[in-house]
N, C-alpha and C. Protein backbone atom coordinates (compact mmCIF):
# COMPACT_ATOMS: atom_id res chain seq x y z
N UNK A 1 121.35 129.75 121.16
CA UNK A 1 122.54 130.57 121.20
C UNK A 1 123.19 130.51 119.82
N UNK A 2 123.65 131.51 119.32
CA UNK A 2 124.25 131.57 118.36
C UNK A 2 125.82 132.51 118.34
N UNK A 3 126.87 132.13 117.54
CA UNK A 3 127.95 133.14 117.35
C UNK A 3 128.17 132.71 115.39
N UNK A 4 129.17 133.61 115.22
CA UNK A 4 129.93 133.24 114.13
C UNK A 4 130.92 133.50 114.13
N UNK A 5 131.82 133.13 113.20
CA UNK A 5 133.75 132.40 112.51
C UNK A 5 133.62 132.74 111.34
N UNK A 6 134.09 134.04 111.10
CA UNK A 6 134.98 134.35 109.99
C UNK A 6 136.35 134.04 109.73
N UNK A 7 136.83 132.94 108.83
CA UNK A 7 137.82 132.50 108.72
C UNK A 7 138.42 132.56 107.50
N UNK A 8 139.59 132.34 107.02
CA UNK A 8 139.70 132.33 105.58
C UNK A 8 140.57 131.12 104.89
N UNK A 9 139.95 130.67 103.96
CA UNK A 9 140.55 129.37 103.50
C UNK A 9 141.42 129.65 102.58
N UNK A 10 143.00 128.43 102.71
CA UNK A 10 143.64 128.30 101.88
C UNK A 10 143.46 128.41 100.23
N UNK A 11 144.30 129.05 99.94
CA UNK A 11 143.74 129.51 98.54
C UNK A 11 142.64 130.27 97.85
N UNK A 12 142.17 130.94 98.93
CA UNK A 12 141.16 131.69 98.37
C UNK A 12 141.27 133.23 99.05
N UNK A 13 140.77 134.31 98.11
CA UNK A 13 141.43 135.43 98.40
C UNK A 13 140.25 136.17 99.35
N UNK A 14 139.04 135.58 99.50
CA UNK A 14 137.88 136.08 100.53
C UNK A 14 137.61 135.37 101.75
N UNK A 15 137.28 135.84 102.69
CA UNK A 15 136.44 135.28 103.89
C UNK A 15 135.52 134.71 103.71
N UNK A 16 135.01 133.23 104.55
CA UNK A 16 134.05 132.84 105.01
C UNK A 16 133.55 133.13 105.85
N UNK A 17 131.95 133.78 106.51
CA UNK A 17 131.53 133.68 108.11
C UNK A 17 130.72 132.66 108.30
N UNK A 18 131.36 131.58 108.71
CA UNK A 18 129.86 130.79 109.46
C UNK A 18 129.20 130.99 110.67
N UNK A 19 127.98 131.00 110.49
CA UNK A 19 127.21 131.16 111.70
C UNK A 19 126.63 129.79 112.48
N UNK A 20 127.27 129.79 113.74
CA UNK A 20 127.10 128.69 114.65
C UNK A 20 125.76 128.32 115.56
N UNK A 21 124.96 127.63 115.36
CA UNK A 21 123.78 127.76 116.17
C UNK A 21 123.25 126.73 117.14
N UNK A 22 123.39 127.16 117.97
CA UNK A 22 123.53 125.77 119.35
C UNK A 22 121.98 125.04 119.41
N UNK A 23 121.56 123.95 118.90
CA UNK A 23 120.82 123.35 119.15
C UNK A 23 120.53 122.21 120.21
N UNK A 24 119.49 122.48 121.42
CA UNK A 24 119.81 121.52 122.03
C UNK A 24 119.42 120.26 121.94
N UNK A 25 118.32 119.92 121.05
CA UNK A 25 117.95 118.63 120.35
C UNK A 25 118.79 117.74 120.07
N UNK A 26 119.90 118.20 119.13
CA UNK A 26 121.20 117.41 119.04
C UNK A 26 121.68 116.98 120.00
N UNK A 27 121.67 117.75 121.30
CA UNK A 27 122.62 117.01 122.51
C UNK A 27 122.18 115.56 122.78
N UNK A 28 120.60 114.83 122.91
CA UNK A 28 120.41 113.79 122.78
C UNK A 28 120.70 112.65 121.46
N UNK A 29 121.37 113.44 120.39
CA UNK A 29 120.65 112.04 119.26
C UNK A 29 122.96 111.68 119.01
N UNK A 30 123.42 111.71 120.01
CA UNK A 30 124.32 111.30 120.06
C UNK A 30 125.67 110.91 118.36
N UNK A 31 125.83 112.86 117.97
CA UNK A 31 126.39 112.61 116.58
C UNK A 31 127.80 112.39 117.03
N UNK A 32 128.16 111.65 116.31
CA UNK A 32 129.69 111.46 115.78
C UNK A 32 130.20 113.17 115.84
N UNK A 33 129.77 113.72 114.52
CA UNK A 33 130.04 114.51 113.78
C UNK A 33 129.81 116.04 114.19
N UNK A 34 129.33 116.28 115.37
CA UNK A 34 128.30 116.92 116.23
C UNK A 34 127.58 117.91 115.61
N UNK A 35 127.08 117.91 114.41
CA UNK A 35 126.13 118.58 113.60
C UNK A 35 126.29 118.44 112.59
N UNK A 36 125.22 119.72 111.68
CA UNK A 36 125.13 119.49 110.05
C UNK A 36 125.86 121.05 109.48
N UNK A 37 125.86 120.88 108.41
CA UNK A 37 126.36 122.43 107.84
C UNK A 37 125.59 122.29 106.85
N UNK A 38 124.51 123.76 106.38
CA UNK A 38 123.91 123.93 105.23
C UNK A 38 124.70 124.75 104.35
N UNK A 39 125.63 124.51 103.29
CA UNK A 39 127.40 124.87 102.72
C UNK A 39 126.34 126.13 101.92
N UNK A 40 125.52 125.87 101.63
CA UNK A 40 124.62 127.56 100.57
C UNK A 40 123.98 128.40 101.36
N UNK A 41 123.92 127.85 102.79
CA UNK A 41 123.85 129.05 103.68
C UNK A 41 124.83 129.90 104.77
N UNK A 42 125.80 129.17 104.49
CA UNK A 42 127.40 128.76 105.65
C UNK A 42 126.65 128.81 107.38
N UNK A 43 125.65 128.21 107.44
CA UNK A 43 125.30 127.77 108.67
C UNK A 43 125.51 126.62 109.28
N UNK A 44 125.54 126.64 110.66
CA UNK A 44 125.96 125.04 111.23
C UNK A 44 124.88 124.95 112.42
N UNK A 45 124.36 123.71 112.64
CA UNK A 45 123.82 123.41 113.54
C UNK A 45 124.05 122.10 114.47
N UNK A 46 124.66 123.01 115.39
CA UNK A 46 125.15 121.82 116.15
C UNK A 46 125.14 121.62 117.48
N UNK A 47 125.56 120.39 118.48
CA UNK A 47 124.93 120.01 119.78
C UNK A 47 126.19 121.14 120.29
N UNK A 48 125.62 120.72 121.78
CA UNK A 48 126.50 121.60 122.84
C UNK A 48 128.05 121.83 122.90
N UNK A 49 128.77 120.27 122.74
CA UNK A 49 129.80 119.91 123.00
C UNK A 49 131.03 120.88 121.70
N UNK A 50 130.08 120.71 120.49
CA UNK A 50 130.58 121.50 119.58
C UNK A 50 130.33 122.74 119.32
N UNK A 51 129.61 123.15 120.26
CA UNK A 51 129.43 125.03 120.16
C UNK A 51 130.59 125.22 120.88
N UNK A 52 130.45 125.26 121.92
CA UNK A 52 131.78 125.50 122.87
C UNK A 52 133.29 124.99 122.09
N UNK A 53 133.28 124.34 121.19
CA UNK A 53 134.53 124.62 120.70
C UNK A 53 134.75 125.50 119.70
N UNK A 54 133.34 126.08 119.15
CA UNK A 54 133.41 126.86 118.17
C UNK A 54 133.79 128.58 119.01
N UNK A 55 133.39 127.92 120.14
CA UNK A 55 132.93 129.66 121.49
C UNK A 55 134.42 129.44 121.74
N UNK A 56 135.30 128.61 122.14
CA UNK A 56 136.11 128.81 123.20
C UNK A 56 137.59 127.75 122.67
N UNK A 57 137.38 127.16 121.98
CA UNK A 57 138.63 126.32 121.34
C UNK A 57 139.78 127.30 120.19
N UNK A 58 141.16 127.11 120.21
CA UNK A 58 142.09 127.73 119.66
C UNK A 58 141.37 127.46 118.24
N UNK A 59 141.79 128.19 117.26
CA UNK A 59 141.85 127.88 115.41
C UNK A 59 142.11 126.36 115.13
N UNK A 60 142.74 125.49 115.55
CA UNK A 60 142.62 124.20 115.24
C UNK A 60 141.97 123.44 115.78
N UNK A 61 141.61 123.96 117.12
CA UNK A 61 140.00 123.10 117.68
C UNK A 61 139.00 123.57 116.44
N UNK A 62 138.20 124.69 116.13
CA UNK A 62 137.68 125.17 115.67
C UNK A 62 137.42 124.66 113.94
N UNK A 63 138.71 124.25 113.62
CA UNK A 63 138.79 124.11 112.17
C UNK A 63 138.70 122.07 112.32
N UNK A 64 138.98 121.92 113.56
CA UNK A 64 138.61 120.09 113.61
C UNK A 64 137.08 120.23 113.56
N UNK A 65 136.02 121.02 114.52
CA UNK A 65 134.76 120.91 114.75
C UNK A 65 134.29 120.88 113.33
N UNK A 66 134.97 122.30 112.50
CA UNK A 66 133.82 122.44 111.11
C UNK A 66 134.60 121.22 110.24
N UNK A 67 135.25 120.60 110.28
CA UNK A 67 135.81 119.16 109.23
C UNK A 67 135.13 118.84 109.78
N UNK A 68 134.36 118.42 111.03
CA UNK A 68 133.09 117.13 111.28
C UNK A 68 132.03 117.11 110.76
N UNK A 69 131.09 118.57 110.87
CA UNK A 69 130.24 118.68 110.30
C UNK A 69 129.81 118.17 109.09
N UNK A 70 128.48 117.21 109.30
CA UNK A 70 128.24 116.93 108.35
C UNK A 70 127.52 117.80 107.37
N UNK A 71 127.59 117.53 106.13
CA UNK A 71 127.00 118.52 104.57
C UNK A 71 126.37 118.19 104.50
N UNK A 72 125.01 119.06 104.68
CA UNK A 72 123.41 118.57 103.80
C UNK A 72 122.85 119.80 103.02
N UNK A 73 122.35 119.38 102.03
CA UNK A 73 121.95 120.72 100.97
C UNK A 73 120.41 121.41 101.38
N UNK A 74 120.06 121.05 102.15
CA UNK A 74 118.57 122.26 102.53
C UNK A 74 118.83 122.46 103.98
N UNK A 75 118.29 123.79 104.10
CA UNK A 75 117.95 124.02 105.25
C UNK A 75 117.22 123.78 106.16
N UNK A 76 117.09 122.94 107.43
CA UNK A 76 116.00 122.58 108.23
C UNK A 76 116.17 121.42 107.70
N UNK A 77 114.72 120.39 108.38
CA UNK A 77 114.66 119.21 108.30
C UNK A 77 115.52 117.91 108.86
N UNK A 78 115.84 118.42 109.59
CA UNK A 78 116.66 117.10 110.35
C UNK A 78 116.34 116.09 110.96
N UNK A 79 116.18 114.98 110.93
CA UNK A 79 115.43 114.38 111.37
C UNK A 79 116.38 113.53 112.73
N UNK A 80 116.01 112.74 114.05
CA UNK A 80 116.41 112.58 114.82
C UNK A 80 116.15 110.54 114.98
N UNK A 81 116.73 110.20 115.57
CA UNK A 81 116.62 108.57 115.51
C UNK A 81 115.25 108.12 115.63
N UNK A 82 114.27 108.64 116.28
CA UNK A 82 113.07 108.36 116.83
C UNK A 82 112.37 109.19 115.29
N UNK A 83 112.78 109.67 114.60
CA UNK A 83 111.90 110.28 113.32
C UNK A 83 111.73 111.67 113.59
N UNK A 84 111.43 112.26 114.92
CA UNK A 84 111.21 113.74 114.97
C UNK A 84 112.12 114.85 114.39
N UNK A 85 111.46 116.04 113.90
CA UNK A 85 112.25 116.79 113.31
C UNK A 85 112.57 117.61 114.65
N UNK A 86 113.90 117.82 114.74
CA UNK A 86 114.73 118.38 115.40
C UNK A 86 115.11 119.75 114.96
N UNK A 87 115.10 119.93 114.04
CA UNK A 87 115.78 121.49 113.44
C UNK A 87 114.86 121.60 112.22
């Protein structure tokens, strides 16, 4: 499942859209953070708990979920506690 959040950040005179992509792999590997963000693609990949706040939470649910996300610079490759690639 996927949606996206066009939002616009303080101080800047353009929009961001991130695109949200529900992975269910993540729902087992138990993140803090409940996913990753690839920042040069404005994609996020993240477990269940944090799609649904991206689907259904006010602007400050929404803007807590993407402060969790963790930053990684490539796309894909995620790896999961047991070593498997997950995404």
């Amino acid at each position: 499942m996927k949606l996206t959040w066009t939002f616009y950040p303080k101080g800047e005179g353009q929009s961001v859209t991130l695109t949200v992509i529900y992975v269910p792999e993540l729902d087992t590997e138990k993140l803090p953070s409940g996913g990753f963000l690839v920042a040069n693609t404005n994609i996020a990949y993240v477990d269940w708990t944090t799609y649904k706040r991206f689907d259904t939470a006010d602007i400050e649910g929404r803007r807590d979920a993407f402060q969790r996300l963790v930053p990684v610079e490539k796309d894909g490759g995620f790896r999961g506690e047991d070593g498997k690639m997950i995404v």
